[in-house]
N, C-alpha and C. Protein backbone atom coordinates (compact mmCIF):
# COMPACT_ATOMS: atom_id res chain seq x y z
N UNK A 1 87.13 109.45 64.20
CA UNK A 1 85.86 109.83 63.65
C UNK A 1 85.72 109.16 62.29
N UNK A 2 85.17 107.53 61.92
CA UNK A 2 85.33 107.03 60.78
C UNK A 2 84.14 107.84 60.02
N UNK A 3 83.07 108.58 60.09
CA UNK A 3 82.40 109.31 59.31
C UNK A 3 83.26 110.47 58.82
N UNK A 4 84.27 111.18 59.19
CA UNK A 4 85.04 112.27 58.56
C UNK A 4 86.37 111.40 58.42
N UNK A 5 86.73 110.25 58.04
CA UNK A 5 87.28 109.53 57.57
C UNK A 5 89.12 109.86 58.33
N UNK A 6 88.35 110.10 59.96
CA UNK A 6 90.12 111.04 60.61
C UNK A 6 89.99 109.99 61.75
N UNK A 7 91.42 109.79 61.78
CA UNK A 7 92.21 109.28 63.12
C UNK A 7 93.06 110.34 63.75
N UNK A 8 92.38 110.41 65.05
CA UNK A 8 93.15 111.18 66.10
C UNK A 8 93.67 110.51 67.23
N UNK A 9 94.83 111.35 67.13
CA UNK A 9 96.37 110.59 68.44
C UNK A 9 96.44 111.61 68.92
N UNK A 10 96.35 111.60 70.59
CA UNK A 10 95.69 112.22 71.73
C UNK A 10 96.92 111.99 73.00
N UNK A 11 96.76 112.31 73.92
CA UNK A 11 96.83 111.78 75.41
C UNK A 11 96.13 110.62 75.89
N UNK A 12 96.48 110.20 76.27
CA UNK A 12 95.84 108.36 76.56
C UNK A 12 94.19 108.99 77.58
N UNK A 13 93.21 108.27 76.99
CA UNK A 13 91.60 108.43 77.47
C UNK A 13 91.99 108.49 78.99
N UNK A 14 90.79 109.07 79.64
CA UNK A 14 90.43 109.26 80.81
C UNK A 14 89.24 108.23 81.17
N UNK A 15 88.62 107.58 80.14
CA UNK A 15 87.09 107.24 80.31
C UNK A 15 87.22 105.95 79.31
N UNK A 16 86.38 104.99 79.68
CA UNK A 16 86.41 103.81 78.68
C UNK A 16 85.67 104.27 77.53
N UNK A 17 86.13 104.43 76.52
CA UNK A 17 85.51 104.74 74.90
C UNK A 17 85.40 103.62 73.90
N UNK A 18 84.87 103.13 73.80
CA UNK A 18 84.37 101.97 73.01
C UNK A 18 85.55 101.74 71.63
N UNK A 19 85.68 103.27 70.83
CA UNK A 19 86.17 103.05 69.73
C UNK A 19 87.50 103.91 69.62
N UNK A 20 88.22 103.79 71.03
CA UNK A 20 88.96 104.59 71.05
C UNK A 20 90.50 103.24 71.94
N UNK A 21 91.69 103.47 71.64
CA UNK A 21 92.68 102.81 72.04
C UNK A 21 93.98 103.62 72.66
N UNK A 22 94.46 102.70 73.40
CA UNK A 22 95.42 103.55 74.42
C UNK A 22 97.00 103.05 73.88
N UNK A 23 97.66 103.70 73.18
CA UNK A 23 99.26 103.01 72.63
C UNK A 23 99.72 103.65 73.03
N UNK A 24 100.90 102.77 73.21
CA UNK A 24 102.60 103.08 73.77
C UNK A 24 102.67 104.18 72.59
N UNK A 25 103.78 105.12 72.91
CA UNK A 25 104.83 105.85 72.57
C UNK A 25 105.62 105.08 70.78
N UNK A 26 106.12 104.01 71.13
CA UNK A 26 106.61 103.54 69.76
C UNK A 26 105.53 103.17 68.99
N UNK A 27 104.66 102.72 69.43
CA UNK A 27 103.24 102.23 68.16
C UNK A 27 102.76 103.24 68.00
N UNK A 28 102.50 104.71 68.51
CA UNK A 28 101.70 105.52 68.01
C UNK A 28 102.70 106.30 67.08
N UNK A 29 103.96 106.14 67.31
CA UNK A 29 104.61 107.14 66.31
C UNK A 29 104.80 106.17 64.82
N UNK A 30 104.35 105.11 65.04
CA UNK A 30 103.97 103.95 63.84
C UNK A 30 103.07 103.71 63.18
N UNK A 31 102.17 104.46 63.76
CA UNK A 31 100.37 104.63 62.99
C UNK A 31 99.69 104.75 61.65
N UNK A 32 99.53 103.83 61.35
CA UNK A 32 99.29 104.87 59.77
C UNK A 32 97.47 104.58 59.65
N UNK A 33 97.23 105.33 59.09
CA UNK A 33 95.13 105.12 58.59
C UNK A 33 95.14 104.91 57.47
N UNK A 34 94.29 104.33 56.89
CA UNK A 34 93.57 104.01 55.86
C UNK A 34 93.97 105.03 55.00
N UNK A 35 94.13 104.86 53.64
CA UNK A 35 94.48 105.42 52.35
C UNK A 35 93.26 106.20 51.86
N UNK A 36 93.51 108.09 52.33
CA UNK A 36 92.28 108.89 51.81
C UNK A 36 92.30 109.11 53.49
N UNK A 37 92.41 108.69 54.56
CA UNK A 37 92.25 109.33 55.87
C UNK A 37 93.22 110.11 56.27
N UNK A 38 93.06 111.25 57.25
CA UNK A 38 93.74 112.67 57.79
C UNK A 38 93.98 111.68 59.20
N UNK A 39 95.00 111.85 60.13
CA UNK A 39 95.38 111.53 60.93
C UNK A 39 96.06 112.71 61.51
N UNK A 40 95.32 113.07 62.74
CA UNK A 40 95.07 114.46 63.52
C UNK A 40 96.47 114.02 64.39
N UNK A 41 97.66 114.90 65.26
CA UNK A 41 98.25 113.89 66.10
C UNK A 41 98.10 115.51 66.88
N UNK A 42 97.35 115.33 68.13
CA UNK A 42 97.50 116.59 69.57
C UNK A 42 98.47 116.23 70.38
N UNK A 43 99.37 117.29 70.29
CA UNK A 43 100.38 117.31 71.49
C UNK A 43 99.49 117.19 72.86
N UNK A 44 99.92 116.27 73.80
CA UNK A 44 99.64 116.16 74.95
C UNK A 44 99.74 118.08 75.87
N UNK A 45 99.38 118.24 76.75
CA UNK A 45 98.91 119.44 77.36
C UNK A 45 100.95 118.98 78.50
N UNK A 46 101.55 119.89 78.44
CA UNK A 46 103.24 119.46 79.21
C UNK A 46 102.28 119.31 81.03
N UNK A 47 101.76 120.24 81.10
CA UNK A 47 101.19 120.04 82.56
C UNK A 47 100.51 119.07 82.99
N UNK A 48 100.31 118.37 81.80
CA UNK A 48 99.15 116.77 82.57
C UNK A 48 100.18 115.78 82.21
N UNK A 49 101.31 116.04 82.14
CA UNK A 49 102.13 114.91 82.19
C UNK A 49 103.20 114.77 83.72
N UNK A 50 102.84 116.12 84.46
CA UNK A 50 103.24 115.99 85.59
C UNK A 50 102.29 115.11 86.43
N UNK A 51 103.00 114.30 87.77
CA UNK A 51 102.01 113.29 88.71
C UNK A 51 101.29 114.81 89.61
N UNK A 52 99.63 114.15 89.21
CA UNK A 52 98.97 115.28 90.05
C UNK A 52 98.75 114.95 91.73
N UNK A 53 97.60 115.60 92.32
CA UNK A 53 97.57 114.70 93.47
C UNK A 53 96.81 114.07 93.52
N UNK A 54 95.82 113.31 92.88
CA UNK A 54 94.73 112.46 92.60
C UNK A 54 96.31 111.13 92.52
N UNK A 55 97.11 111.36 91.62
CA UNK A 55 98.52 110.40 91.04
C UNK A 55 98.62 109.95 92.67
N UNK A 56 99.19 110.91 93.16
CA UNK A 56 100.08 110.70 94.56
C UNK A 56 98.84 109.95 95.41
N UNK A 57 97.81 110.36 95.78
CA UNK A 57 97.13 110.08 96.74
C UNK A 57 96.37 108.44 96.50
N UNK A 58 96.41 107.86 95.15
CA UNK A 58 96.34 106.68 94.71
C UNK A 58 97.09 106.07 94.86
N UNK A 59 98.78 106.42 95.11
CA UNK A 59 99.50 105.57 95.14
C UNK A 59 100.12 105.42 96.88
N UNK A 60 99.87 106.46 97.39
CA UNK A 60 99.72 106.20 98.74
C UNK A 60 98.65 105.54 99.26
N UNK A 61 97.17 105.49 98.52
CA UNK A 61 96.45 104.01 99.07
C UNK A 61 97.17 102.73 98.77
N UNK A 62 97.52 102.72 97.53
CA UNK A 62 98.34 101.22 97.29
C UNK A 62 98.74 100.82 98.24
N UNK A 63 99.52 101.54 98.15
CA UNK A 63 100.71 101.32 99.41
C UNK A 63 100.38 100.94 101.14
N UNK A 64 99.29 101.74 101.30
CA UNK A 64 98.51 101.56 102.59
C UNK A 64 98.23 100.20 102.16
N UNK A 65 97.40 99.54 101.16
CA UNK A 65 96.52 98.57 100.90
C UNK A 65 97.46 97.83 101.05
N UNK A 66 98.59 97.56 100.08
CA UNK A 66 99.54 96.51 100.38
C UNK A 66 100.41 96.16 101.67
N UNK A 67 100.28 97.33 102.49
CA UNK A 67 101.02 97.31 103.79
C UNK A 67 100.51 96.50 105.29
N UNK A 68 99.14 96.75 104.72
CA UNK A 68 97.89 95.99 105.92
C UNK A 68 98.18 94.60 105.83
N UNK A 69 98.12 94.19 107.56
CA UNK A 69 98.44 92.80 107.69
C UNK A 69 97.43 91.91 107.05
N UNK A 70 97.78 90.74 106.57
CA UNK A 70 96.80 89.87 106.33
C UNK A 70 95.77 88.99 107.40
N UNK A 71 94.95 88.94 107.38
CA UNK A 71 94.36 88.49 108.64
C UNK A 71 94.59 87.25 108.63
N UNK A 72 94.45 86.76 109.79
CA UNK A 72 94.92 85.41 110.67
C UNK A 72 93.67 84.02 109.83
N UNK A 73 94.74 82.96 109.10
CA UNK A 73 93.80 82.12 108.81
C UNK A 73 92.99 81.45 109.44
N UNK A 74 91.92 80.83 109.14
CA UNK A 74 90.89 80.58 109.75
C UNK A 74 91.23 78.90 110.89
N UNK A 75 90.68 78.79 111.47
CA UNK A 75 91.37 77.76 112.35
C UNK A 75 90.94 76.57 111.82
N UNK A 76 91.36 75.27 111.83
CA UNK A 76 91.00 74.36 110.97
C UNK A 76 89.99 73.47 112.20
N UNK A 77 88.82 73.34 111.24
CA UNK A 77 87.60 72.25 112.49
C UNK A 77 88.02 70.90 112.14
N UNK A 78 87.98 69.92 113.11
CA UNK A 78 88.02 68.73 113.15
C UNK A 78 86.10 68.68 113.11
N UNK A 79 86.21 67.60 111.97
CA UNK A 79 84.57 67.24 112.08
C UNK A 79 84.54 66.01 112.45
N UNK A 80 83.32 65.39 112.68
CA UNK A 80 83.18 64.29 113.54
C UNK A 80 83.15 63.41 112.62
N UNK A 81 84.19 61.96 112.95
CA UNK A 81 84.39 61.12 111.62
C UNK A 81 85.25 60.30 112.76
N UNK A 82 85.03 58.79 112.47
CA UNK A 82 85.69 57.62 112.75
C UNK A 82 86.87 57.53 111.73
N UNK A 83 88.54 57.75 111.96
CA UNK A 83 89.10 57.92 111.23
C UNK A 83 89.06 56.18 110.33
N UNK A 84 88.71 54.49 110.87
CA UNK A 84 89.00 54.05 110.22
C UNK A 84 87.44 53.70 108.98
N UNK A 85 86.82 54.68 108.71
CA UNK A 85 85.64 54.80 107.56
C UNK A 85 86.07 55.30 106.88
N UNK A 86 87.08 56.23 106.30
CA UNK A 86 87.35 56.80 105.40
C UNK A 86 86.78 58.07 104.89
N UNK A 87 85.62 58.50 105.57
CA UNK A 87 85.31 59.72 106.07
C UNK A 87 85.94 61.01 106.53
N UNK A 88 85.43 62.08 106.33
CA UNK A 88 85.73 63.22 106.62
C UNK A 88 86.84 63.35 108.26
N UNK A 89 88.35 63.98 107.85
CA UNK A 89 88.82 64.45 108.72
C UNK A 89 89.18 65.62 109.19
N UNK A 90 89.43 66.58 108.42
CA UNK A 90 89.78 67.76 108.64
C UNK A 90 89.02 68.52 107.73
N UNK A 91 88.42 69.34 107.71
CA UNK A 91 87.45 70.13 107.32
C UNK A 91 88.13 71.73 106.91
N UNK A 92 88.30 72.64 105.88
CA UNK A 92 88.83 73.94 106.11
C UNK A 92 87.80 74.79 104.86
N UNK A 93 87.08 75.48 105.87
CA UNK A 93 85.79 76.01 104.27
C UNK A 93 85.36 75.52 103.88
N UNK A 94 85.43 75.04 102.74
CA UNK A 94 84.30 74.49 101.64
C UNK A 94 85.35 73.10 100.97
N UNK A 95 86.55 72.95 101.98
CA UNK A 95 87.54 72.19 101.32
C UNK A 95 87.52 71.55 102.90
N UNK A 96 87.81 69.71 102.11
CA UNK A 96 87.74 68.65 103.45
C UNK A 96 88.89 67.85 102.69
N UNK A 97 89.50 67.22 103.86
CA UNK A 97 90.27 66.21 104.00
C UNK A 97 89.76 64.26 104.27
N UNK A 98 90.09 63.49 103.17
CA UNK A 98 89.46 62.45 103.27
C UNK A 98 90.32 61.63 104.39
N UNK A 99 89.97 60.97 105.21
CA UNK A 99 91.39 59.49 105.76
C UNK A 99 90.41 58.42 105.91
N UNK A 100 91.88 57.61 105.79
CA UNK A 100 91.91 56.30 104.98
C UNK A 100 92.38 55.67 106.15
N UNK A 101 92.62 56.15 107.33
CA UNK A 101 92.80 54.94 108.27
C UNK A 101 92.03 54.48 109.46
């Protein structure tokens, strides 16, 4: 709150806050404010430092997410090209193969 001239050290945000920062453990116990500022420090709540199930159930999507096969690459087109013009031979997306013979 730079209008009441206080820095407060919290539990790491829930929400993107513009004027607000998320530190490690060793930098926040390193903090210092401005000369004439109060620096508030709130013990974290012991129960929100346990994994809730919002925790668990995020990390069992991961896990789903990372577990799913990757799908089968796309098959490569031969496009129509006289290989000795130097023209287009192999074609894959938006990416082609030149030959030279």
């Amino acid at each position: 709150m730079y209008a009441d001239q206080t820095a407060v050290l919290g539990p790491l945000a829930t929400y993107a806050e513009p004027h607000a920062y998320d530190l490690c453990e060793p930098h926040s116990e390193r903090l210092s404010a401005p000369r004439g500022w109060e620096v508030m420090r709130l013990a974290p709540d012991p129960a929100s430092l346990e994994p809730t199930s919002d925790d668990l159930l995020a990390l069992a999507d991961a896990v789903r997410e990372a577990a799913r096969p990757l799908p089968p690459p796309a098959p490569l087109e031969v496009a129509d090209s006289r290989p000795d013009t130097g023209r287009e031979g192999v074609r894959r997306g938006h990416l082609r193969i030149l030959t030279t013979d």
